[in-house]
C-alpha atoms as a PDB file:
ATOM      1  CA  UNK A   1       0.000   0.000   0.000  1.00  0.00           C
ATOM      2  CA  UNK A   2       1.164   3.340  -0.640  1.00  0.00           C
ATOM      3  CA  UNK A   3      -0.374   6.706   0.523  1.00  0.00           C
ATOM      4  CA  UNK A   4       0.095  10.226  -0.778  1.00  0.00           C
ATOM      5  CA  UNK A   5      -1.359  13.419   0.385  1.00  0.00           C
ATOM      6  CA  UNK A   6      -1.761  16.664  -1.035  1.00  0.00           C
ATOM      7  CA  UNK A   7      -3.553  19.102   0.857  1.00  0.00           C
ATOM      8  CA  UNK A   8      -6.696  17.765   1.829  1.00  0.00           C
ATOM      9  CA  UNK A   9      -6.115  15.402  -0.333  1.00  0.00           C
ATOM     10  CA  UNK A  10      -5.541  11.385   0.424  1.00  0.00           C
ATOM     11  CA  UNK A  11      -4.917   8.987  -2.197  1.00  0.00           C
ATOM     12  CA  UNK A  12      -4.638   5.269  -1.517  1.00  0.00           C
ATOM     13  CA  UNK A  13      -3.043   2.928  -4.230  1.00  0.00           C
ATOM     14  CA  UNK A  14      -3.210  -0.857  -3.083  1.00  0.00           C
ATOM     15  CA  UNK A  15      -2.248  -3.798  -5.518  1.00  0.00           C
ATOM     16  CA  UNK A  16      -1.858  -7.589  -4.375  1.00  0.00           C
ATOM     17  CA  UNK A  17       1.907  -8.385  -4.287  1.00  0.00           C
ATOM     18  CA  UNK A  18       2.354 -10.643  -6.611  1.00  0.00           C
ATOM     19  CA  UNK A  19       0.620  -8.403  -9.517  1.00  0.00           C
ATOM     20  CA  UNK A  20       3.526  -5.786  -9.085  1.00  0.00           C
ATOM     21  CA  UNK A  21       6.003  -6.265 -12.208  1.00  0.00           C
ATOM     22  CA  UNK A  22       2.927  -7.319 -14.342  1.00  0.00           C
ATOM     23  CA  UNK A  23       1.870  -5.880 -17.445  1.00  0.00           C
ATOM     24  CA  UNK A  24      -2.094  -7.096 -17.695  1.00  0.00           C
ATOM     25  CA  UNK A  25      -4.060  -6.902 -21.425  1.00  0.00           C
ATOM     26  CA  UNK A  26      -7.420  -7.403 -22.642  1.00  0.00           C
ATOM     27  CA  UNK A  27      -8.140  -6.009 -25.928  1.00  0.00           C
ATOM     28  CA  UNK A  28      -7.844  -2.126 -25.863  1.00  0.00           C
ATOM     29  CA  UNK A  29      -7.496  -2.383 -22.279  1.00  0.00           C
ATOM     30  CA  UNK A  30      -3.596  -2.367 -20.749  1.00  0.00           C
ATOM     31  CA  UNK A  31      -2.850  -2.609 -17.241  1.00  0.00           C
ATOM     32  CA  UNK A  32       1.030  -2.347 -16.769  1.00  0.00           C
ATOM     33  CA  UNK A  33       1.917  -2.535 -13.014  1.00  0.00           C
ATOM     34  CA  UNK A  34       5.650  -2.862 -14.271  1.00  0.00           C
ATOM     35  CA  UNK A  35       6.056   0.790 -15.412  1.00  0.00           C
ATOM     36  CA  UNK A  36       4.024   2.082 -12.478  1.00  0.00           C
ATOM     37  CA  UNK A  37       5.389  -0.454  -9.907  1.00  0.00           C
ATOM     38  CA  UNK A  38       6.366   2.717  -7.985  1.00  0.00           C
ATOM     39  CA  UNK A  39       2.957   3.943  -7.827  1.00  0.00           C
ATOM     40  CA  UNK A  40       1.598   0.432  -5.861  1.00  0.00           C
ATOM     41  CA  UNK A  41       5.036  -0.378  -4.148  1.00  0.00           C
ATOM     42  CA  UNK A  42       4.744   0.647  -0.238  1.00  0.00           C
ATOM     43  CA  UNK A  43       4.509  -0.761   2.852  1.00  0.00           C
ATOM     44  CA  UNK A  44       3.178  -4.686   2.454  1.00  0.00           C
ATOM     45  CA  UNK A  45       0.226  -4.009   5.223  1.00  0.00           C
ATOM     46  CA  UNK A  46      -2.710  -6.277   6.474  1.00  0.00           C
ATOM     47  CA  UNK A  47      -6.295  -5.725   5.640  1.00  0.00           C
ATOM     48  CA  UNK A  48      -7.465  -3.855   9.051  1.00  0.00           C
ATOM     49  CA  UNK A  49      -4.638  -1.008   7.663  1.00  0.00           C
ATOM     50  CA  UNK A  50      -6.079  -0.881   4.289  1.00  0.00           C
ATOM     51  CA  UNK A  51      -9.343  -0.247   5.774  1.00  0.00           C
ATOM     52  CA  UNK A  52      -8.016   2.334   8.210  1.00  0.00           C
ATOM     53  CA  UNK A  53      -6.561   4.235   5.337  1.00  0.00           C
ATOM     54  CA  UNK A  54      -9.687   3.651   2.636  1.00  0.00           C
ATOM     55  CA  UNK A  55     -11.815   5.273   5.402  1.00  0.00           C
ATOM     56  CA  UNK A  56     -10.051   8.599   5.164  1.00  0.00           C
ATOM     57  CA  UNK A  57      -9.422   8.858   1.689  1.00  0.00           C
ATOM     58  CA  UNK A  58     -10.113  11.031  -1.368  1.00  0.00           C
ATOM     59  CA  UNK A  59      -9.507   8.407  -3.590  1.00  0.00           C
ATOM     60  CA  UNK A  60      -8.386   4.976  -4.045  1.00  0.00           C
ATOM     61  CA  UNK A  61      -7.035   2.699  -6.616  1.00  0.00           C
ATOM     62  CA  UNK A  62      -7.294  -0.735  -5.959  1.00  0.00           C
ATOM     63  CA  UNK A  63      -5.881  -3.703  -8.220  1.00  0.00           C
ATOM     64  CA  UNK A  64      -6.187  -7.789  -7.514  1.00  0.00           C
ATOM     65  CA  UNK A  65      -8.736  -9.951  -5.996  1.00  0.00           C
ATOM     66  CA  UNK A  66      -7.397  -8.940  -2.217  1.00  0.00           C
ATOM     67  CA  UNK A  67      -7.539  -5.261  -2.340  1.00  0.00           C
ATOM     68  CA  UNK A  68     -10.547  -4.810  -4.163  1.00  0.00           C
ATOM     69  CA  UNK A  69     -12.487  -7.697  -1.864  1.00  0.00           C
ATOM     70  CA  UNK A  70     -11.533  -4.968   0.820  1.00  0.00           C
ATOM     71  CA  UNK A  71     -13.168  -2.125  -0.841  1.00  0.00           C
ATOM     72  CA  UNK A  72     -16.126  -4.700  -1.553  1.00  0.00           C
ATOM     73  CA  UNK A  73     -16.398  -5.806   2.445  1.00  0.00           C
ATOM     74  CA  UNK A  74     -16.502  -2.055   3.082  1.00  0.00           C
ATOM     75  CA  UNK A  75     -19.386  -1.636   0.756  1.00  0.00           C
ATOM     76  CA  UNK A  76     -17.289   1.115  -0.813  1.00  0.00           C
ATOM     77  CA  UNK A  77     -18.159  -0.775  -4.266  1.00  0.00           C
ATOM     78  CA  UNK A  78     -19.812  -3.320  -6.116  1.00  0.00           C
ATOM     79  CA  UNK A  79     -18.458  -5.554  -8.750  1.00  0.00           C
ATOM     80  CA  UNK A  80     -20.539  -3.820 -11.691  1.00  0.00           C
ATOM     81  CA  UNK A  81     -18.229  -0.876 -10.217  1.00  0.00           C
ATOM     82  CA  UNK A  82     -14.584  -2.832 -11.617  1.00  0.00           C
ATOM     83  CA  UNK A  83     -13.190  -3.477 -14.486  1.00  0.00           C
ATOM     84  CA  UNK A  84     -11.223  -7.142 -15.055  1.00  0.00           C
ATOM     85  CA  UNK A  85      -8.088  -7.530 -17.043  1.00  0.00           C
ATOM     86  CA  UNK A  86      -7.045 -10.787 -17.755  1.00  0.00           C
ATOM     87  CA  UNK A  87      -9.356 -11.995 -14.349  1.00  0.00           C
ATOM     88  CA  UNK A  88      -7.552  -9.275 -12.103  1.00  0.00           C
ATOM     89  CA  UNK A  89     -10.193  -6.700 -10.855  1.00  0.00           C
ATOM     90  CA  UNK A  90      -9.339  -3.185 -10.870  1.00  0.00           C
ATOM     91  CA  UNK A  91     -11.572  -0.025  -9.425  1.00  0.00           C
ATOM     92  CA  UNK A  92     -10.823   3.412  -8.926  1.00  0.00           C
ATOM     93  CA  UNK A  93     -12.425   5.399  -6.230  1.00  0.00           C
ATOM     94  CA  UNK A  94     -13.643   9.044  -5.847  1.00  0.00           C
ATOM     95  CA  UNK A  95     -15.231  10.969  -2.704  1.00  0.00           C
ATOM     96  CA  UNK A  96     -16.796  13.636  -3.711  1.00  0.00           C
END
């Protein structure tokens, strides 16, 4: 998980660890968590953190079965809410 603030601002980026160094493709559609490994690549935390941090953020972008069933158990989205690339789910989240 990594975190990064800007102002009022809180974005939370969470992939599942062994996505990171993937590139993911399904027609058009081009996930590549190689080139933005950076962007995922944090602290390895459990799920009670990710929820701690989901519940104060602006946004969120969430990648693999594990961090997106978080977002799900929160009720902070629905399947029909994610996209899947190659059977990985992916959602982004906004607060408004």
């Amino acid at each position: 998980m990594r975190t990064f603030r800007k102002g009022k601002e809180k974005i939370v980026a969470v992939c599942d660890a062994e996505l990171i160094g993937k590139v993911l493709r399904e027609g058009e559609l081009v996930l590549n968590l190689d080139k933005y490994a950076s962007f995922y690549q944090g602290e390895e935390v459990d799920d009670a953190a990710v929820e701690r941090e989901l519940l104060t953020a602006t946004s969120a972008n969430l990648v693999g079965k594990k961090a997106t069933g978080i977002a799900k158990r929160m009720k902070l989205v629905k399947d029909s809410d994610m996209i899947t690339i190659q059977k990985v789910p992916h959602v982004q989240i906004y607060k408004m």
